[in-house]
Protein backbone atom coordinates (compact mmCIF):
# COMPACT_ATOMS: atom_id res chain seq x y z
CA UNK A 1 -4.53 5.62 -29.40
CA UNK A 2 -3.63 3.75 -26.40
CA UNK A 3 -1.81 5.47 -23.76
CA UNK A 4 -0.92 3.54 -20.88
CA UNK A 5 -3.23 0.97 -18.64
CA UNK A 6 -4.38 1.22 -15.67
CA UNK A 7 -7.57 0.40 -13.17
CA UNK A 8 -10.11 2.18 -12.38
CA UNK A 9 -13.80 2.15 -11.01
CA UNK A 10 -17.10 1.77 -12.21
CA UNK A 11 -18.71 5.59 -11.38
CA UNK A 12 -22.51 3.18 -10.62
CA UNK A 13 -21.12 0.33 -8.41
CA UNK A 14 -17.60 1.09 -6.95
CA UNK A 15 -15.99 -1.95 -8.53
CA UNK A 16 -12.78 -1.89 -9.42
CA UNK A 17 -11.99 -2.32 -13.33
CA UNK A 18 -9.48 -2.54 -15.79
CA UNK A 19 -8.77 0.86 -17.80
CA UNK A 20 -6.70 2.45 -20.86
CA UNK A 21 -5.93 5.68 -20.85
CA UNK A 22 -5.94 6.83 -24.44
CA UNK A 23 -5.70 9.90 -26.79
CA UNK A 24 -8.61 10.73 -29.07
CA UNK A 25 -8.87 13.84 -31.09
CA UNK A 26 -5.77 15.82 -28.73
CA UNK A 27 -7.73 14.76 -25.46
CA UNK A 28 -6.44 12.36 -22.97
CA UNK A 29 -9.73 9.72 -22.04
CA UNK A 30 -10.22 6.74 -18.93
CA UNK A 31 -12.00 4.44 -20.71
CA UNK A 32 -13.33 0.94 -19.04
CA UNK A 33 -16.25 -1.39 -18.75
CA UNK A 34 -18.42 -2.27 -15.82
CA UNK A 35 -19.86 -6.48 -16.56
CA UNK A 36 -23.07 -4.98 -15.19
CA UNK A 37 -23.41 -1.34 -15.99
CA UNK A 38 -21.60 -0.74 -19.30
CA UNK A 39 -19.24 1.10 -20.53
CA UNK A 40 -17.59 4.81 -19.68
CA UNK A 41 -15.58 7.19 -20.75
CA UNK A 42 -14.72 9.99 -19.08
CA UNK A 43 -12.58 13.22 -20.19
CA UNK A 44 -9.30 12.47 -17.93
CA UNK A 45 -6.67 15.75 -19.41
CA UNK A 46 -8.06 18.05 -22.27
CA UNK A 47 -4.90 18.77 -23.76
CA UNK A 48 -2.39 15.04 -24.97
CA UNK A 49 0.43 17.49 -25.96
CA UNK A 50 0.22 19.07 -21.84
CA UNK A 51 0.05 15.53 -20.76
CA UNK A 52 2.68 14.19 -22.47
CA UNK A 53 4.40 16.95 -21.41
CA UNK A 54 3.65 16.53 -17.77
CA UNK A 55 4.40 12.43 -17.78
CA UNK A 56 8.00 12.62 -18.77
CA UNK A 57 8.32 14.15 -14.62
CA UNK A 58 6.72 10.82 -13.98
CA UNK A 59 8.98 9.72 -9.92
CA UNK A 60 7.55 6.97 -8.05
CA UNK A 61 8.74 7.15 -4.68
CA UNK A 62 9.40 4.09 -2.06
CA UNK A 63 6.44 4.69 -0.03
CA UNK A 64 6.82 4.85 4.02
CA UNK A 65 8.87 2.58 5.84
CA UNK A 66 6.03 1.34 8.52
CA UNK A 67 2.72 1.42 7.30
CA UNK A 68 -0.40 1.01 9.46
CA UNK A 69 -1.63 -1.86 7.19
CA UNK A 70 -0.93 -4.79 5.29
CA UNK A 71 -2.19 -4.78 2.02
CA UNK A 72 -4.92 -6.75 1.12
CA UNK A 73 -5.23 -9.67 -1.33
CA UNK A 74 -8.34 -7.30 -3.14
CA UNK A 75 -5.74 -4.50 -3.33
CA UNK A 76 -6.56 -0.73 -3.82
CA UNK A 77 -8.52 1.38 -2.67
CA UNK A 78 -10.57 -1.24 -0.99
CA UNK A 79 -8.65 -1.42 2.31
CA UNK A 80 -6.79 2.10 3.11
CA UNK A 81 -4.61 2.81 5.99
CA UNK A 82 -1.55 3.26 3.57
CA UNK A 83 -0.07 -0.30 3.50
CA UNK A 84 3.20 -1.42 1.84
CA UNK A 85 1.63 -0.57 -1.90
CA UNK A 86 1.70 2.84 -1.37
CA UNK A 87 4.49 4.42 -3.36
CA UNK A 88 4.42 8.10 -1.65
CA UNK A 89 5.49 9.85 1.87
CA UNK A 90 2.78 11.82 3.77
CA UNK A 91 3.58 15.29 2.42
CA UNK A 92 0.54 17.42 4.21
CA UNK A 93 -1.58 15.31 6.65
CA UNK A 94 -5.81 16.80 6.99
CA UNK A 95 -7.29 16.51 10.39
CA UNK A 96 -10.64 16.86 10.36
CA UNK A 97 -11.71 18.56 13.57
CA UNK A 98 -15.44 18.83 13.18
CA UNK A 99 -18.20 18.31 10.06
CA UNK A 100 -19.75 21.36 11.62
CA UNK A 101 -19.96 24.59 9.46
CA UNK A 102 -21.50 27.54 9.39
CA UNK A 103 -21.77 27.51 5.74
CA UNK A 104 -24.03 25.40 3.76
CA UNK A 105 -22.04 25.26 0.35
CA UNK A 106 -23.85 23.13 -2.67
CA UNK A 107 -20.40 21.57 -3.74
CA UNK A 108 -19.15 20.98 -0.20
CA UNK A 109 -18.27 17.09 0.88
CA UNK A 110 -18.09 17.97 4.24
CA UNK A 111 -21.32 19.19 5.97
CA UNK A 112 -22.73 18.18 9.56
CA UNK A 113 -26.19 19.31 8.56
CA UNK A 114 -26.24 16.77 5.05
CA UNK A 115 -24.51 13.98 7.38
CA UNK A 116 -27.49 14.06 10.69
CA UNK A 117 -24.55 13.60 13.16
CA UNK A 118 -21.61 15.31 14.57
CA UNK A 119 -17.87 14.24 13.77
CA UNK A 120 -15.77 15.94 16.51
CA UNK A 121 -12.88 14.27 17.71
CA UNK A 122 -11.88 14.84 21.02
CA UNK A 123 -8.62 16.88 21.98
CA UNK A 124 -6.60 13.70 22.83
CA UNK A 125 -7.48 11.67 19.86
CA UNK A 126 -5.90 14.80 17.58
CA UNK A 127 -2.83 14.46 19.11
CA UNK A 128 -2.40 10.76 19.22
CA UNK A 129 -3.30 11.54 15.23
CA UNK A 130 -0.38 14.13 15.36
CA UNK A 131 1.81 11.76 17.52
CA UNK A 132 1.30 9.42 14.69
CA UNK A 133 2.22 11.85 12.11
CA UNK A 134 5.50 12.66 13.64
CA UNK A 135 6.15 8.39 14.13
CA UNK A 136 6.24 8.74 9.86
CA UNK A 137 9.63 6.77 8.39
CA UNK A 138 12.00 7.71 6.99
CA UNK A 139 10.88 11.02 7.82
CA UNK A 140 7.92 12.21 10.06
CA UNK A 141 5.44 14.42 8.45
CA UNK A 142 6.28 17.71 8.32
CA UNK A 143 3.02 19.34 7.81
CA UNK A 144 -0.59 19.42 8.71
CA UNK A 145 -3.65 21.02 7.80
CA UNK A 146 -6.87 21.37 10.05
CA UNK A 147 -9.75 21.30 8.39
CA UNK A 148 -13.09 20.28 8.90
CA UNK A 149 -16.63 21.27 8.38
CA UNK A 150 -15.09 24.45 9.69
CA UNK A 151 -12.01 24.02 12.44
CA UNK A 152 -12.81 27.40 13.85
CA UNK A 153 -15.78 26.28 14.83
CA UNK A 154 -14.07 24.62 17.65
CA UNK A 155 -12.67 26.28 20.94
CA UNK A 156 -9.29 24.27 21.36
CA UNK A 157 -8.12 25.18 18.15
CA UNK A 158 -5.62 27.60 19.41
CA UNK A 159 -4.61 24.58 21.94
CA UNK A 160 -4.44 21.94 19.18
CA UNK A 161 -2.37 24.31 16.65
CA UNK A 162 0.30 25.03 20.02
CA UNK A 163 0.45 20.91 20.54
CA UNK A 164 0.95 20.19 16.59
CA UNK A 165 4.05 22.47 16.43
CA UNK A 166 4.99 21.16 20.12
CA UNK A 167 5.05 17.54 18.62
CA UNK A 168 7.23 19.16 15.91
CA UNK A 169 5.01 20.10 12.59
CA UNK A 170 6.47 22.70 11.36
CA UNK A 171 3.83 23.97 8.85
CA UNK A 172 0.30 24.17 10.40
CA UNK A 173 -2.71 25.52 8.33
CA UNK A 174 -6.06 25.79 8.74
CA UNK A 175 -8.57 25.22 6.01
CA UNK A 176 -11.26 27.78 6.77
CA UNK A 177 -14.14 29.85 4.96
CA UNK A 178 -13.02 33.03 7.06
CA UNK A 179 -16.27 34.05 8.62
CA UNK A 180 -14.66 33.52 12.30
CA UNK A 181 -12.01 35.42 10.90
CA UNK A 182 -13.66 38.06 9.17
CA UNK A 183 -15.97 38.91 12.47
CA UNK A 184 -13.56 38.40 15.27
CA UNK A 185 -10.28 41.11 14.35
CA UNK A 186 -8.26 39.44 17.54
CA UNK A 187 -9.03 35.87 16.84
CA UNK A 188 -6.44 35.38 14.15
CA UNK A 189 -3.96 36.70 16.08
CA UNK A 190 -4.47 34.46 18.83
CA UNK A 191 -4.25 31.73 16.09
CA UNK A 192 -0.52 32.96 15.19
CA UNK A 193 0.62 33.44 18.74
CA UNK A 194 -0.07 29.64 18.99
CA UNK A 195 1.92 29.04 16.11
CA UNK A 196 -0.43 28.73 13.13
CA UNK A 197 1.79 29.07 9.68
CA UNK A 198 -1.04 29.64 7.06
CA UNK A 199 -4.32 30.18 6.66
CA UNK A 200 -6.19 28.34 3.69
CA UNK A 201 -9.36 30.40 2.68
CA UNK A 202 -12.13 29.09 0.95
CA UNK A 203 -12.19 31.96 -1.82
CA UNK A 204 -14.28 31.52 -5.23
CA UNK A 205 -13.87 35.12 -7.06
CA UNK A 206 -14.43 38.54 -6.63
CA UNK A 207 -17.62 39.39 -7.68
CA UNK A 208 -20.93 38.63 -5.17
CA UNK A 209 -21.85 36.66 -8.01
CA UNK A 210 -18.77 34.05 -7.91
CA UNK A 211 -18.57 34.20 -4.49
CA UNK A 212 -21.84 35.70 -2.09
CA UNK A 213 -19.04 35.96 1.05
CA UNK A 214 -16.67 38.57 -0.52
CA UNK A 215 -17.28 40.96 1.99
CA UNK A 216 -16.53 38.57 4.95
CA UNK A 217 -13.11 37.31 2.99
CA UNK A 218 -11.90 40.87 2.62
CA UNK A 219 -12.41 41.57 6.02
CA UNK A 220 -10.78 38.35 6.56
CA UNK A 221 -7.48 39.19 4.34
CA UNK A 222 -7.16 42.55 6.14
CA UNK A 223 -7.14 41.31 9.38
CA UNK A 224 -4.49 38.97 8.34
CA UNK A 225 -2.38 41.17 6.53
CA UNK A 226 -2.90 43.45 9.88
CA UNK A 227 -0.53 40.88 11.60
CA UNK A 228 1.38 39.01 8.87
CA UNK A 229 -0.49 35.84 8.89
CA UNK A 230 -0.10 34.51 5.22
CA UNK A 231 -3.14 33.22 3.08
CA UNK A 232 -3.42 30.67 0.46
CA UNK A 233 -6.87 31.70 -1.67
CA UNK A 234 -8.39 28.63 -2.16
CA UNK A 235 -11.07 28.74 -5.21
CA UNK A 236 -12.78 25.74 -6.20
CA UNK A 237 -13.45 25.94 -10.11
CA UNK A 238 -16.37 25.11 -11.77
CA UNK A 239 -16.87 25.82 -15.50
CA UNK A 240 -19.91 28.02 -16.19
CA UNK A 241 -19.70 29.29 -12.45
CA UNK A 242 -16.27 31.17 -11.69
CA UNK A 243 -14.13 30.20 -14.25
CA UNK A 244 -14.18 33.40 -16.00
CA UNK A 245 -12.65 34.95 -12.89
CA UNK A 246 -9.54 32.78 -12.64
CA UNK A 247 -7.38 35.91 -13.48
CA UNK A 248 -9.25 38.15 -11.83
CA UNK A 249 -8.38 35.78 -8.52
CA UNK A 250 -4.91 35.90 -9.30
CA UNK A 251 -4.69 39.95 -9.73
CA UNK A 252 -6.76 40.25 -6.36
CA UNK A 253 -3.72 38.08 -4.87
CA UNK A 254 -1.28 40.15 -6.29
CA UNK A 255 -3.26 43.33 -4.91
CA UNK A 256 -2.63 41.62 -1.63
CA UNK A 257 0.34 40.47 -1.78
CA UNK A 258 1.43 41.67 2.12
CA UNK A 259 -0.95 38.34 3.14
CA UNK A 260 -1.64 36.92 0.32
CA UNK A 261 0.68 33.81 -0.47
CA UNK A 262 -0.72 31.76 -3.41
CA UNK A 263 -3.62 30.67 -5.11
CA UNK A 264 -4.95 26.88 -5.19
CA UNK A 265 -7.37 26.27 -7.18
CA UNK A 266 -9.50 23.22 -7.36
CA UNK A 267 -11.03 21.86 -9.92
CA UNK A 268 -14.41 20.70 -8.55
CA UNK A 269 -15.10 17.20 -8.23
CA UNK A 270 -18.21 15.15 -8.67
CA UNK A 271 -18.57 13.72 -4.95
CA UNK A 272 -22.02 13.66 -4.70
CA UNK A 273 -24.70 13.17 -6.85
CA UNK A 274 -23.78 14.37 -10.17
CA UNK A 275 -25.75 13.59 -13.97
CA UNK A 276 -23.25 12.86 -17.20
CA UNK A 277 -24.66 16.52 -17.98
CA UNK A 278 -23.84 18.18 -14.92
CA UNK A 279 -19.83 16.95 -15.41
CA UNK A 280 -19.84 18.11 -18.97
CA UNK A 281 -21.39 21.11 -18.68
CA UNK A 282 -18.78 21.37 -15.14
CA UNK A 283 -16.19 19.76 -15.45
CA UNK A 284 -13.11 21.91 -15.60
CA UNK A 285 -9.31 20.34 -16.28
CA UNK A 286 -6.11 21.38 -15.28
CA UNK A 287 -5.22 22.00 -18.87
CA UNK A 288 -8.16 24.09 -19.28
CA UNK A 289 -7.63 26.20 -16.59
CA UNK A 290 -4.02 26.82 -17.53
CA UNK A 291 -5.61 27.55 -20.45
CA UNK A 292 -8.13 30.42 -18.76
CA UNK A 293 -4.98 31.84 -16.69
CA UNK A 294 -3.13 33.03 -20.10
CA UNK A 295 -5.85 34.31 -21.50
CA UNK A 296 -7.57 36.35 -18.59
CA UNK A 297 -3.75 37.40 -17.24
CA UNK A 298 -3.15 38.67 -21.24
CA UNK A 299 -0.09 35.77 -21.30
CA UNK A 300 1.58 37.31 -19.00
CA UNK A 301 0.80 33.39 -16.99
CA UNK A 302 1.21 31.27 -20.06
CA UNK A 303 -0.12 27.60 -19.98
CA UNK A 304 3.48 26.18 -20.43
CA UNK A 305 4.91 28.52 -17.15
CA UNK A 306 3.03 24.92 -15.28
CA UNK A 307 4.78 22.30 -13.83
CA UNK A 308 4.09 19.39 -12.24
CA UNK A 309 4.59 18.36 -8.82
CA UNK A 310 7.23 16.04 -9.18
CA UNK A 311 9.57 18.71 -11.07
CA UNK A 312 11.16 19.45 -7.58
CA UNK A 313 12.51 16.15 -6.83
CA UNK A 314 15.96 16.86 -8.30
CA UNK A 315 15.80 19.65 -5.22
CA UNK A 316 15.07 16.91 -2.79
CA UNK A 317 17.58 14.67 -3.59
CA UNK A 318 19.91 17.23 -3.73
CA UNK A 319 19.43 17.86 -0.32
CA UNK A 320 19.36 14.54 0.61
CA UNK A 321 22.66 13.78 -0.61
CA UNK A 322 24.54 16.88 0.67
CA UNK A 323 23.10 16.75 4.17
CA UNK A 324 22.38 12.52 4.06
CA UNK A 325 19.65 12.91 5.41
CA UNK A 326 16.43 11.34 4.03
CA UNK A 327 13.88 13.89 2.42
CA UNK A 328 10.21 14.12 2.19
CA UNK A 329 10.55 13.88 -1.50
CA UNK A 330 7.73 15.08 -3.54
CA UNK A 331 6.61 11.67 -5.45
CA UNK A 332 2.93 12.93 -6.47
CA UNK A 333 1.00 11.37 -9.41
CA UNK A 334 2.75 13.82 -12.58
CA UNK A 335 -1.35 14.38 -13.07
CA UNK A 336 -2.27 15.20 -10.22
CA UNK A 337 -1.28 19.21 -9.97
CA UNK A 338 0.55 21.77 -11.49
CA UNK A 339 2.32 25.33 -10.27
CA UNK A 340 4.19 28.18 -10.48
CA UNK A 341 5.45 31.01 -9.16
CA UNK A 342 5.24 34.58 -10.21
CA UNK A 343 7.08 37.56 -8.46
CA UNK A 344 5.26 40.80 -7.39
CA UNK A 345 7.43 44.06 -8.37
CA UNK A 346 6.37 47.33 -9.02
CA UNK A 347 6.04 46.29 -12.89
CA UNK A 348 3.72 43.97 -12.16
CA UNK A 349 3.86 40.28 -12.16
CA UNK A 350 6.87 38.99 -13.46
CA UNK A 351 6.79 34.61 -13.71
CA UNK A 352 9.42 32.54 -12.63
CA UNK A 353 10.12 31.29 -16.15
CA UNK A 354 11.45 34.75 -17.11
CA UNK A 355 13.59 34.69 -14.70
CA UNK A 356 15.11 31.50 -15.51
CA UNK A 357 15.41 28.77 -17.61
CA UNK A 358 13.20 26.69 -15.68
CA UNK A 359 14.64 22.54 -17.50
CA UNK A 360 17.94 23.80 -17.45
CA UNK A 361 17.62 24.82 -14.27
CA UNK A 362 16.20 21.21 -13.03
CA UNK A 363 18.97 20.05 -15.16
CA UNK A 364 21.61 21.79 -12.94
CA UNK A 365 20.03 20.56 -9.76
CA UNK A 366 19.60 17.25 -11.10
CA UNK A 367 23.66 17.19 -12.25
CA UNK A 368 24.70 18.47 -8.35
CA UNK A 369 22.38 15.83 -6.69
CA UNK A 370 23.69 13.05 -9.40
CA UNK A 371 27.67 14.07 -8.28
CA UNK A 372 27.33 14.64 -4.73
CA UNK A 373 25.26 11.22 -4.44
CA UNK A 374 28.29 9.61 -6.07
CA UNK A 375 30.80 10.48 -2.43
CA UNK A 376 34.16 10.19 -3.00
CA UNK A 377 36.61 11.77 -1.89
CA UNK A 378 35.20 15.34 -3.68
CA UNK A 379 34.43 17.99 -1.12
CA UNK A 380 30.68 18.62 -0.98
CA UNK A 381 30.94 22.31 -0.20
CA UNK A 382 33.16 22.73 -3.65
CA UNK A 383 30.80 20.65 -5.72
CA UNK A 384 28.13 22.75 -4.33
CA UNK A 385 29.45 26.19 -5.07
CA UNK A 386 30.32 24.82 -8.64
CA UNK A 387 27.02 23.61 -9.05
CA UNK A 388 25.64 27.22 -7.84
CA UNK A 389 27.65 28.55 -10.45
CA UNK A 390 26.57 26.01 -12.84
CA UNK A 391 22.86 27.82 -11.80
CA UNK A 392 23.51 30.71 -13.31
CA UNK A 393 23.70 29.42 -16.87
CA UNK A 394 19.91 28.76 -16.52
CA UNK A 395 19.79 32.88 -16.68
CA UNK A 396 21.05 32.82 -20.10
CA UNK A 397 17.35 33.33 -21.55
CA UNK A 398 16.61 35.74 -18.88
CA UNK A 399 14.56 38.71 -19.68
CA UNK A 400 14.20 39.99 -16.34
CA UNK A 401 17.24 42.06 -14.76
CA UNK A 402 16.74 41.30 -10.80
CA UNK A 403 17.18 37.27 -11.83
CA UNK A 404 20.17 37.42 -9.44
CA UNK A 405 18.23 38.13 -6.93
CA UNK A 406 16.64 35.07 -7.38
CA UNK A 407 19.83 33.02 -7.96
CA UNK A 408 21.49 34.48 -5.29
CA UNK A 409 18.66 32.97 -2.52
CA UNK A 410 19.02 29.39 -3.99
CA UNK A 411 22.89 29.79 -3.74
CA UNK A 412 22.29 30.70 -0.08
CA UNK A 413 19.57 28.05 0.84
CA UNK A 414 21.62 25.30 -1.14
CA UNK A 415 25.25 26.32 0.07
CA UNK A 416 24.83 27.87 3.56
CA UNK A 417 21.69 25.64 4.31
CA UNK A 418 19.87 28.71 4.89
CA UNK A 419 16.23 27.95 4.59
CA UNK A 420 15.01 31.23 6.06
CA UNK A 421 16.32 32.26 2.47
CA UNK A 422 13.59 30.76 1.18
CA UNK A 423 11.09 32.65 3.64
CA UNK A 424 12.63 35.89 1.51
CA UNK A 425 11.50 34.12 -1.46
CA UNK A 426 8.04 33.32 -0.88
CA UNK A 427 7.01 36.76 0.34
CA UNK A 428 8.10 38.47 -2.45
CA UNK A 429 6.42 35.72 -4.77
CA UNK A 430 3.12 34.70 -5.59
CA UNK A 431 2.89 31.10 -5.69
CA UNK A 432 0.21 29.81 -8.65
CA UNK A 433 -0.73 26.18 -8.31
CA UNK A 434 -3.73 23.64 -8.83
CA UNK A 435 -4.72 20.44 -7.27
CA UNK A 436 -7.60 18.09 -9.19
CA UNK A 437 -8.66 15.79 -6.80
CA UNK A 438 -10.54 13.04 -8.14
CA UNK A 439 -13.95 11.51 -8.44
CA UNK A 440 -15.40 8.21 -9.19
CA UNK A 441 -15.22 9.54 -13.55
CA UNK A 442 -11.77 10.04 -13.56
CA UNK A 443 -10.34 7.43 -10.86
CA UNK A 444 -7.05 6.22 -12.00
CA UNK A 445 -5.75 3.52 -9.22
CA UNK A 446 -2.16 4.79 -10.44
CA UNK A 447 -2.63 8.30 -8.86
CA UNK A 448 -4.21 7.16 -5.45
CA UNK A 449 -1.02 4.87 -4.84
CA UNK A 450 0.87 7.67 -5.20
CA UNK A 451 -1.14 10.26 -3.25
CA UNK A 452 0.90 12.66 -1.03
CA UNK A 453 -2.04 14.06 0.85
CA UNK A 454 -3.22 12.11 3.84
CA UNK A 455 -6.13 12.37 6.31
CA UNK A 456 -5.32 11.15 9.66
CA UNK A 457 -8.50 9.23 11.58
CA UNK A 458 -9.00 8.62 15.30
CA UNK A 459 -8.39 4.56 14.76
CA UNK A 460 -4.54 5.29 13.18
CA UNK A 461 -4.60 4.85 9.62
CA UNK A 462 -3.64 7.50 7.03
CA UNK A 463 -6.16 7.87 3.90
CA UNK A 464 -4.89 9.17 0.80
CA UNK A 465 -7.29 11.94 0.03
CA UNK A 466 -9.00 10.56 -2.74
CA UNK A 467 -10.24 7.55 -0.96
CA UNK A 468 -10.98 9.52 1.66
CA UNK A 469 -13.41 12.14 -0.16
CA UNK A 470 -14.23 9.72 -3.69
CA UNK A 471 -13.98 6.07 -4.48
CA UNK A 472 -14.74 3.92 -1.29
CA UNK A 473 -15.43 7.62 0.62
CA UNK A 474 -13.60 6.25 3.97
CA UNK A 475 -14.65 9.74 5.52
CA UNK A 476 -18.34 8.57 5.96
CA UNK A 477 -17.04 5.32 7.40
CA UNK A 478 -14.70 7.24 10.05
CA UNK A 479 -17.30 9.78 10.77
CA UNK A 480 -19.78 6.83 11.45
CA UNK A 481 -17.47 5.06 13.48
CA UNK A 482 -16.80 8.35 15.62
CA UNK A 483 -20.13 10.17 15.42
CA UNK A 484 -21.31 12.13 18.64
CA UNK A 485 -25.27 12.83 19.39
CA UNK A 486 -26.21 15.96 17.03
CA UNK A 487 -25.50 19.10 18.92
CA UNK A 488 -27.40 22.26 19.67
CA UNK A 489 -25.78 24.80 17.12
């Protein structure tokens, strides 16, 4: 049964090519034709009901106000710095610093020893990227993650992290594999004196099996917990390889909850050279590993607790019309990810969704944002508080007594504009989400447009990620175009 259409690419040649997206025995399938190498079909969602599920959050956004390019008459993805097509604001900007590593990981995209040549900006091309970032309209990019090859890897780090918030990013993370971490105890704290908000660590389970640098990540975690520097665990999933530890991953987090933040996982995807049996033996989906979470949690983390992305834009334009300001507003692909949030207490986890009513409580939001947007002569700060109020009805179904709690910090970040509330919030939760970045199997056109995570190159464009990393693969072009003479490691 035909879904929706939609283009996509041929997985042999690159080209772009028409596509349906359509339902076949309760799975969701891109199918399309190449003129020269045939047909494919590739598994896009496991689960139709989960999809259909997820699509009715489906918010395209109006894109940014100046692009760094025009679009081209071929169209997307075959000419990215986001252009005037792009329907989504930059929420989280990568930098690469390096493609140097002192890893060699099998499923890594990134490596200075597969490439033969070094990508290493220099300090003043990162900032005019971050300059850049902050020249974003309607609203400059709030947040920015280093990453690499490995970032520590380079001396100015420290420097670049004290320039980013300088400049005015008030989130700045590093994506790092720990080991600089793990082996120097006063290095991370000289990464938080500079102003470093989170660090993102490469983490695929807890057994030496699923993951041969435990010992270096605990040392890692402990160090940061030594100075409250929060962590995001960062697994990347691969069926047959760690997938049996997804819950596992999520009770370490909870062990650790005094640094640890969230869990991201990532599905893997097939960037390199990958057979049709290596994806289906591999290939993991987002349904699926909502799937894994309830079972290996005991359903305490059910599959329907998830999300997508685009569920919070009722909170964004909520905020938007109280303050009228304009909002980075959270426009994703409704297929792209999906999250939630559990809370640590001394019972155990307890998720978000039995705290509240999680639609009626989007419904709420959605009815303040709809009346305040309307003006008037109605007092915001009244139509507020009764919307607050309005809140609590989404506690009806409660099973959990501390859901006031809860309540209580949205009241005070909605009503007294207290966003340090939130700060509250996040430490004593565990946030639980998943990001499936694409490959040339499962391109769908529709969710690169719509891409919220940008990479940032030395020549001033902003790639959505998964051109960047799949699909045309602008990061070999831009590490090319930049590459230094190999160095001595």
């Amino acid at each position: 049964m035909l879904i929706k259409k939609t283009k996509s690419l041929c997985p042999t040649c690159g080209s772009v090519l028409d596509a349906d997206i359509v339902e076949e025995e309760g799975k969701v399938w891109l199918v399309r034709t190449c003129p020269e190498h045939g047909a494919y079909r590739s598994l896009y969602w496991s689960d139709a009901e989960m999809y259909r599920r997820f699509d009715a959050y489906e918010c395209i956004g109006k894109g940014v106000l100046n692009p760094q390019k025009a679009a081209s008459p071929a169209g997307c993805p075959t000419d990215c710095g986001i252009c005037q097509n792009h329907r989504s604001m930059t929420l989280l900007a990568n930098i690469d610093l390096t493609n140097r590593c002192n890893l060699n990981c099998d499923f890594c995209f990134a490596n200075a020893r597969a490439c033969g040549y070094i990508y290493e900006p220099t300090f003043d091309q990162v900032v005019g990227m971050l300059r850049m970032l902050r020249e974003e309209k309607p609203v400059p990019v709030p947040a920015v993650q280093f990453s690499g090859g490995e970032p520590t890897m380079r001396d100015d780090l420290p420097e670049l992290i004290r320039k980013a918030k300088e400049l005015g990013l008030y989130q700045v993370q590093v994506a790092t594999n720990g080991i600089r971490i793990a082996q120097e105890p006063g290095y991370i704290a000289e990464l938080k004196e500079a102003g470093l908000s989170t660090v993102y660590l490469h983490f695929d389970g807890v057994t030496r099996e699923t993951n041969t640098k435990l010992a270096s990540d605990r040392r890692a975690i402990e160090n940061c917990e030594k100075i409250g520097m929060g962590v995001v665990l960062v697994p990347t999933v691969i069926k047959g390889r760690n997938d049996h530890e997804v819950g596992a991953i999520i009770k370490y987090a909870a062990e650790h909850i005094k640094a640890v933040r969230g869990v991201n996982f990532q599905p893997v995807a097939f960037t390199g050279a990958a057979s049709e049996d290596d994806i289906k033996k591999e290939r993991i989906t987002i349904p699926e590993l909502a799937e894994r979470i309830e079972e290996q949690t005991g359903g305490v983390i059910r599959k329907d607790y998830f999300y997508p992305v685009p569920c919070v834009v009722p909170i964004t334009e909520l905020v938007e019309a109280y303050t009228g300001k304009p909002q980075v507003t959270f426009t994703t692909h409704q297929h792209c990810g999906a999250a939630t949030y559990v809370f640590i207490t001394d019972e155990g986890m307890v998720p978000v969704n039995k705290m509240v009513d999680v639609d009626a409580f989007f419904e709420s939001v959605e009815k303040m944002g709809a009346k305040l947007a309307k003006g008037g002569s109605i007092n915001k700060y009244v139509t507020l508080v009764e919307g607050v109020k309005d809140l609590y009805g989404s506690t009806r179904k409660a099973e959990q007594t501390n859901t006031g709690e809860f309540l209580k910090l949205i009241g005070k970040t909605l009503v007294m504009q207290n966003f340090e509330a939130l700060r509250e919030f996040h430490w004593n939760a565990l946030f639980i989400g998943t990001m499936h970045f694409m490959d040339n199997y499962n391109y769908d056109l529709s969710r690169v447009e719509r891409c919220c995570i940008h990479y940032a190159t030395p020549d001033g464009r902003l790639i959505p990620f998964c051109t960047y990393n799949s699909g045309p693969v602008y990061r070999e072009q831009v590490w090319k175009a930049f590459a230094q003479p190999q160095k001595e490691e």
